[in-house]
N, C-alpha and C. Protein backbone atom coordinates (compact mmCIF):
# COMPACT_ATOMS: atom_id res chain seq x y z
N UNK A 1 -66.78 63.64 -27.63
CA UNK A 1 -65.70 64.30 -26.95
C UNK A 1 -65.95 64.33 -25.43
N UNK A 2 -67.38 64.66 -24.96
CA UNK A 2 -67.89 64.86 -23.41
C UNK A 2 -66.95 63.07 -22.63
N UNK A 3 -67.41 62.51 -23.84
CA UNK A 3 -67.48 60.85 -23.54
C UNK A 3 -65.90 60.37 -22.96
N UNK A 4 -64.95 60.64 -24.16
CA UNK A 4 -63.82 60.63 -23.54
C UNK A 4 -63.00 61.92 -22.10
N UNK A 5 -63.62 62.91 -21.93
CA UNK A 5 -63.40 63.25 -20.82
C UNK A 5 -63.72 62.86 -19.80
N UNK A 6 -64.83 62.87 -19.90
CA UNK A 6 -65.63 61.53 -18.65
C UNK A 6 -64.88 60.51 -18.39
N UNK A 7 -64.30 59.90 -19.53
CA UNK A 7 -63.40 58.55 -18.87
C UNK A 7 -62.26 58.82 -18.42
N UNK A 8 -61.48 60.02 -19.08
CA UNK A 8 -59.99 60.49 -18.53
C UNK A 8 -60.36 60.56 -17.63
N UNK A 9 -61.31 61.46 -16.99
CA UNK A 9 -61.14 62.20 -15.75
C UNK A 9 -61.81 60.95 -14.84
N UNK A 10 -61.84 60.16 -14.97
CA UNK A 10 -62.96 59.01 -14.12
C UNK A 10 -61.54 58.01 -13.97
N UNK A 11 -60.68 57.79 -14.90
CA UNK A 11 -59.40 57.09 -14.91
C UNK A 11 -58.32 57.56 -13.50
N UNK A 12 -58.20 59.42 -13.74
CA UNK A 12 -57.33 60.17 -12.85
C UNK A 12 -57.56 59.98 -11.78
N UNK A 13 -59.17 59.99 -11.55
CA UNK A 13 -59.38 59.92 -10.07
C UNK A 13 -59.40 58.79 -9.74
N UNK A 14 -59.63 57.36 -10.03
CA UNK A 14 -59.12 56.01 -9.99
C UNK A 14 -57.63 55.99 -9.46
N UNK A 15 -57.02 56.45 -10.28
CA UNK A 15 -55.96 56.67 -10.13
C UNK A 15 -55.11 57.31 -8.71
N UNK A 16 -55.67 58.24 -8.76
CA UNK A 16 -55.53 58.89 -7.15
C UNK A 16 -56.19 58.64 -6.16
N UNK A 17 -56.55 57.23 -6.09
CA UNK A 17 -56.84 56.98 -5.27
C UNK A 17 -56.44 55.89 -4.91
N UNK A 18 -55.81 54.61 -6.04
CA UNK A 18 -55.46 54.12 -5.68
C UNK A 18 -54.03 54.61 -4.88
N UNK A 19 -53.17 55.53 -5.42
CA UNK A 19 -52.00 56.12 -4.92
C UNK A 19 -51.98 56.85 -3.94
N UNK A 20 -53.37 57.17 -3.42
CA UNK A 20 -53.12 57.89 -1.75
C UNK A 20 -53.31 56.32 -0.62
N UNK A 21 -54.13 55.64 -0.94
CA UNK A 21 -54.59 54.23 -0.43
C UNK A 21 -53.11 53.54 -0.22
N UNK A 22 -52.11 53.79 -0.59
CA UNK A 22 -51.04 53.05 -0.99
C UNK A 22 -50.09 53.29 -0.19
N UNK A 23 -49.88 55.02 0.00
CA UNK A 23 -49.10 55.60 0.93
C UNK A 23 -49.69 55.64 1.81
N UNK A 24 -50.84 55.74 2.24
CA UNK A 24 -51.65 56.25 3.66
C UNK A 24 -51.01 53.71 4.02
N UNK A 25 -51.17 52.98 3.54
CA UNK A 25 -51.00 51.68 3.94
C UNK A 25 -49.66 52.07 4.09
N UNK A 26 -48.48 52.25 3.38
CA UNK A 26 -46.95 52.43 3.75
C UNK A 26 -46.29 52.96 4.99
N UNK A 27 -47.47 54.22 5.35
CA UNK A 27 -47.24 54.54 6.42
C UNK A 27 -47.35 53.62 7.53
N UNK A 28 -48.44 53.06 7.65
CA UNK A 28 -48.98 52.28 8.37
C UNK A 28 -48.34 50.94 8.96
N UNK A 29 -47.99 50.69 8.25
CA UNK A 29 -47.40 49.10 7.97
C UNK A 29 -46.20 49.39 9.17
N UNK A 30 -45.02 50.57 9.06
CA UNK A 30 -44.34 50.17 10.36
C UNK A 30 -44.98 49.84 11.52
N UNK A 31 -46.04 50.13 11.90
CA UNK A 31 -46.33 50.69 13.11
C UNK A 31 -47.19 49.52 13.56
N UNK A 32 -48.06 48.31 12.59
CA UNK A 32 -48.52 47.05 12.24
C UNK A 32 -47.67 46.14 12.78
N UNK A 33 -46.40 46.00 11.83
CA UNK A 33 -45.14 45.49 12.11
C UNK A 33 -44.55 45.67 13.22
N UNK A 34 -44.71 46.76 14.14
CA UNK A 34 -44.20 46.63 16.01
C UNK A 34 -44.62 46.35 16.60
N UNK A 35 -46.23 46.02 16.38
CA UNK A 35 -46.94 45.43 17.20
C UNK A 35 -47.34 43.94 16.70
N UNK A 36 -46.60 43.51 15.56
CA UNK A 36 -47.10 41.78 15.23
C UNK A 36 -45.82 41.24 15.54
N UNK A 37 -44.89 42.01 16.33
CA UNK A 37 -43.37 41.49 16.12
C UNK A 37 -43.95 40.57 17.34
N UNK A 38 -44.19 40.85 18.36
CA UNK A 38 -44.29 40.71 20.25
C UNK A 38 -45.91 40.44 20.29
N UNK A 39 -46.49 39.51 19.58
CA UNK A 39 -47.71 39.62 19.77
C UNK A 39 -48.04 38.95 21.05
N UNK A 40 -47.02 37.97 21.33
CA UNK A 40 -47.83 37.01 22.99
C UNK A 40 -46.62 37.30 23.80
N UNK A 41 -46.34 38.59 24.37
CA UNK A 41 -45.35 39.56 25.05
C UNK A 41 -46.20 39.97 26.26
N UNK A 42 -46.18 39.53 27.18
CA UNK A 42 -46.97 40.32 28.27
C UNK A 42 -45.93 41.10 29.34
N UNK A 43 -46.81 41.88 29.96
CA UNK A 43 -45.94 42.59 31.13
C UNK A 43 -46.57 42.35 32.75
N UNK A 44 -45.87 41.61 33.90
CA UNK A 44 -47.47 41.44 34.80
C UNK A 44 -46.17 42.85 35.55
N UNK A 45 -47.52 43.18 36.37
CA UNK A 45 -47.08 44.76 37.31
C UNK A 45 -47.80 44.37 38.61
N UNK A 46 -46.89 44.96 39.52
CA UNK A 46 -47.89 45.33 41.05
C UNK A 46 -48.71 46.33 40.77
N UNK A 47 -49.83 46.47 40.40
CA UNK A 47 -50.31 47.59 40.64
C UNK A 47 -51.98 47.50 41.65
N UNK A 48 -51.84 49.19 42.58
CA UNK A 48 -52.89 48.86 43.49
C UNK A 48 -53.18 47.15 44.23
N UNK A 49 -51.76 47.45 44.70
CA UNK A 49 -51.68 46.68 45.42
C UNK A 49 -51.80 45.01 44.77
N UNK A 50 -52.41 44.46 43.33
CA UNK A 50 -52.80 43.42 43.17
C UNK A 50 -51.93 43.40 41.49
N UNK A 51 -51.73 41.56 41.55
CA UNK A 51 -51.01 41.82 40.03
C UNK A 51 -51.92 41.63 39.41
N UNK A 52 -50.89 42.71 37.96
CA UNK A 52 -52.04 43.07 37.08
C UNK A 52 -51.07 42.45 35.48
N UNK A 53 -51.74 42.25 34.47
CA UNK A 53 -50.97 41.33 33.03
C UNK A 53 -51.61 42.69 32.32
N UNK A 54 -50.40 42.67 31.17
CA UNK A 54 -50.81 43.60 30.08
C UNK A 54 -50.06 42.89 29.13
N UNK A 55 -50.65 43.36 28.07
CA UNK A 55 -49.97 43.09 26.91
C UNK A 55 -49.10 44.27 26.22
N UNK A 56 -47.77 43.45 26.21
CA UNK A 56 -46.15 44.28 25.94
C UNK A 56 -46.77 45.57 24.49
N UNK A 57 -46.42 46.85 25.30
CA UNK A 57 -47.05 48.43 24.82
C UNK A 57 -48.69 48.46 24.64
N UNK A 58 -49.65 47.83 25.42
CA UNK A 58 -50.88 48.65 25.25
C UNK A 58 -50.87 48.95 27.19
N UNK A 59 -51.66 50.41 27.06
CA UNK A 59 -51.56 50.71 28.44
C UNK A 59 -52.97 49.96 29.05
N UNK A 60 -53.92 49.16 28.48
CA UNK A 60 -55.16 48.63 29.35
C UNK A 60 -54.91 47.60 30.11
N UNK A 61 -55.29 47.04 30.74
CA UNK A 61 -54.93 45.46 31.52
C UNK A 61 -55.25 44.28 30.38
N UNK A 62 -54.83 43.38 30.75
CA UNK A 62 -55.22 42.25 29.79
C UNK A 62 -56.22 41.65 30.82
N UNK A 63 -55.58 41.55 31.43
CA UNK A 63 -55.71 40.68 32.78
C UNK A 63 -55.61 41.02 34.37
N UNK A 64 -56.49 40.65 35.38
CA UNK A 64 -55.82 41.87 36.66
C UNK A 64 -56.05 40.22 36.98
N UNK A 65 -55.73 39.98 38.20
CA UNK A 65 -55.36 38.95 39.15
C UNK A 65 -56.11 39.21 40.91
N UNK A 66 -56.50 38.32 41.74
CA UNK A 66 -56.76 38.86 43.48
C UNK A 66 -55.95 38.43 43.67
N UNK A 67 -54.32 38.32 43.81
CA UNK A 67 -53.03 38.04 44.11
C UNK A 67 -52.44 38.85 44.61
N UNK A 68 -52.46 39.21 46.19
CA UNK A 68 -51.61 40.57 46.39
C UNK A 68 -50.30 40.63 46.41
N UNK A 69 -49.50 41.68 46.03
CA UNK A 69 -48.16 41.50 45.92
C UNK A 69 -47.48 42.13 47.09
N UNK A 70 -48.50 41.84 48.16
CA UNK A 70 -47.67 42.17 49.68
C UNK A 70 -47.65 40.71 50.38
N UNK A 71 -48.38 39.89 50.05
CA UNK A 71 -48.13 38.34 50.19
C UNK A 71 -46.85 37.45 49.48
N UNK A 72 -46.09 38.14 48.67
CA UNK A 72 -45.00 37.67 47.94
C UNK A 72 -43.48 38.01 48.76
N UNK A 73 -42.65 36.89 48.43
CA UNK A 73 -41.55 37.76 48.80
C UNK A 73 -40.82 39.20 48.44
N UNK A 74 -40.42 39.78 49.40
CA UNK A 74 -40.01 41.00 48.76
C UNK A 74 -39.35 41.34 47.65
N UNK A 75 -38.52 40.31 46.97
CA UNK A 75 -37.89 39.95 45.65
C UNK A 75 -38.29 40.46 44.72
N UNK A 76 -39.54 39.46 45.05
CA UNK A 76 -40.45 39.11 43.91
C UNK A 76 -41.66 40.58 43.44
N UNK A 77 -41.65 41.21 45.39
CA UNK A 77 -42.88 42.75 44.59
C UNK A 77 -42.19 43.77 44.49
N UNK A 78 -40.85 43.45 44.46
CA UNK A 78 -39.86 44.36 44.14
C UNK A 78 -39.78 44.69 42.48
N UNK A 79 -39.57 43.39 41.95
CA UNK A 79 -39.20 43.29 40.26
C UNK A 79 -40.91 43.87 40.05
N UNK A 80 -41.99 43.26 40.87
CA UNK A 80 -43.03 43.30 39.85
C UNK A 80 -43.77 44.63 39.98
N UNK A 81 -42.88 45.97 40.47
CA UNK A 81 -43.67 46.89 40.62
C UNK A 81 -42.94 48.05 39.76
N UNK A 82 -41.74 47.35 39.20
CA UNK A 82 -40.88 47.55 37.83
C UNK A 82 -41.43 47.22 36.65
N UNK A 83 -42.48 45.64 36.60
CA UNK A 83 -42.88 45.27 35.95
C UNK A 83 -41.78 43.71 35.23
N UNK A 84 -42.65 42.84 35.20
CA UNK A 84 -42.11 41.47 34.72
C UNK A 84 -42.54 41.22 33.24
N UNK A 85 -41.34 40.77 32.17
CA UNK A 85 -41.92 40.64 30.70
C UNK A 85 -41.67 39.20 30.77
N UNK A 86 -42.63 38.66 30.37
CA UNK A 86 -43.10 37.25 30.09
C UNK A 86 -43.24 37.09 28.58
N UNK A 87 -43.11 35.90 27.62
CA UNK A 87 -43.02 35.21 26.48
C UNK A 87 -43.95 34.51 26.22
N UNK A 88 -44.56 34.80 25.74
CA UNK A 88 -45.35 33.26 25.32
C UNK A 88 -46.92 33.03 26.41
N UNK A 89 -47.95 32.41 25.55
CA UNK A 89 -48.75 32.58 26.77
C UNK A 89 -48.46 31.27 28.18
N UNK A 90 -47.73 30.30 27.42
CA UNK A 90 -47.55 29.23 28.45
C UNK A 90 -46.18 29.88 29.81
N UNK A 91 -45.45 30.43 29.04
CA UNK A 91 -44.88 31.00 30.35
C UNK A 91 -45.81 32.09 31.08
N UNK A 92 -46.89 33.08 30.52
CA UNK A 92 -47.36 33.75 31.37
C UNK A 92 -47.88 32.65 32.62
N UNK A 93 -48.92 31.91 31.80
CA UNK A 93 -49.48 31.03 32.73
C UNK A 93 -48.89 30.14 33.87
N UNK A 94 -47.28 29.57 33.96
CA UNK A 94 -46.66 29.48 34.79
C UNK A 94 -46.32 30.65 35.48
N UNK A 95 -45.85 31.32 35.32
CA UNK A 95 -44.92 32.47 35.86
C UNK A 95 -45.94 33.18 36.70
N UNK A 96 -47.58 33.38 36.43
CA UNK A 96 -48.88 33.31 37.06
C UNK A 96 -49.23 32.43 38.50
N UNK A 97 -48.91 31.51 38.02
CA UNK A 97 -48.96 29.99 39.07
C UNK A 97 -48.31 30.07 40.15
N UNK A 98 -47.31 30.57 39.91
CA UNK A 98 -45.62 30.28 40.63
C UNK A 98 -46.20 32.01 41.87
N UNK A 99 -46.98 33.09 40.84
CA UNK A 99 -46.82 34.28 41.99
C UNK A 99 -48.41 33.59 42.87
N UNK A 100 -48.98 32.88 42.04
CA UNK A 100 -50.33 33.70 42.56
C UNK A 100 -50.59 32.31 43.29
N UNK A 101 -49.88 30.98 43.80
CA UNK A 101 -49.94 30.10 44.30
C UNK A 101 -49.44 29.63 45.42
């Protein structure tokens, strides 16, 4: 009798665990999914004076640049102190070229 309680109760908790593991992933998964949507999404910014690349919603740099954005036309450190969203890493890397050249 000990024998089969031991296994019920060894089953239940199997059990509950796979079913918290399941929801605690469900939750998760939107929030996975907003960030694998835009994975090669960058943002370049004027900041402190020099441009700086991030990647579209993390607040760290990806990338900072010695490109000052008081050497640019005013246009151009106008948009980028709004911040510029770039596609793809081959357009960062032009769109890079084009400020920092």
């Amino acid at each position: 009798m000990k024998k089969i309680i031991c296994i019920a109760a060894t089953g239940v908790i199997l059990i509950t665990c796979v079913c918290v593991n399941a929801v605690a992933t469900a939750q998760s998964a939107p929030a996975q999914a907003a960030v694998e949507e835009q994975p090669n999404k960058y943002v370049i910014k004027s900041e402190g004076g020099r441009l700086v690349v991030y990647r579209f919603g993390q607040d760290k740099p990806f990338l900072s640049t010695e490109t000052f954005a008081a050497n640019l036309p005013k246009s151009d450190a106008d948009r980028l102190r709004q911040g510029v969203e770039v596609e793809g890493e081959r357009a960062l890397r032009k769109t890079l070229e084009d400020y920092c050249s």
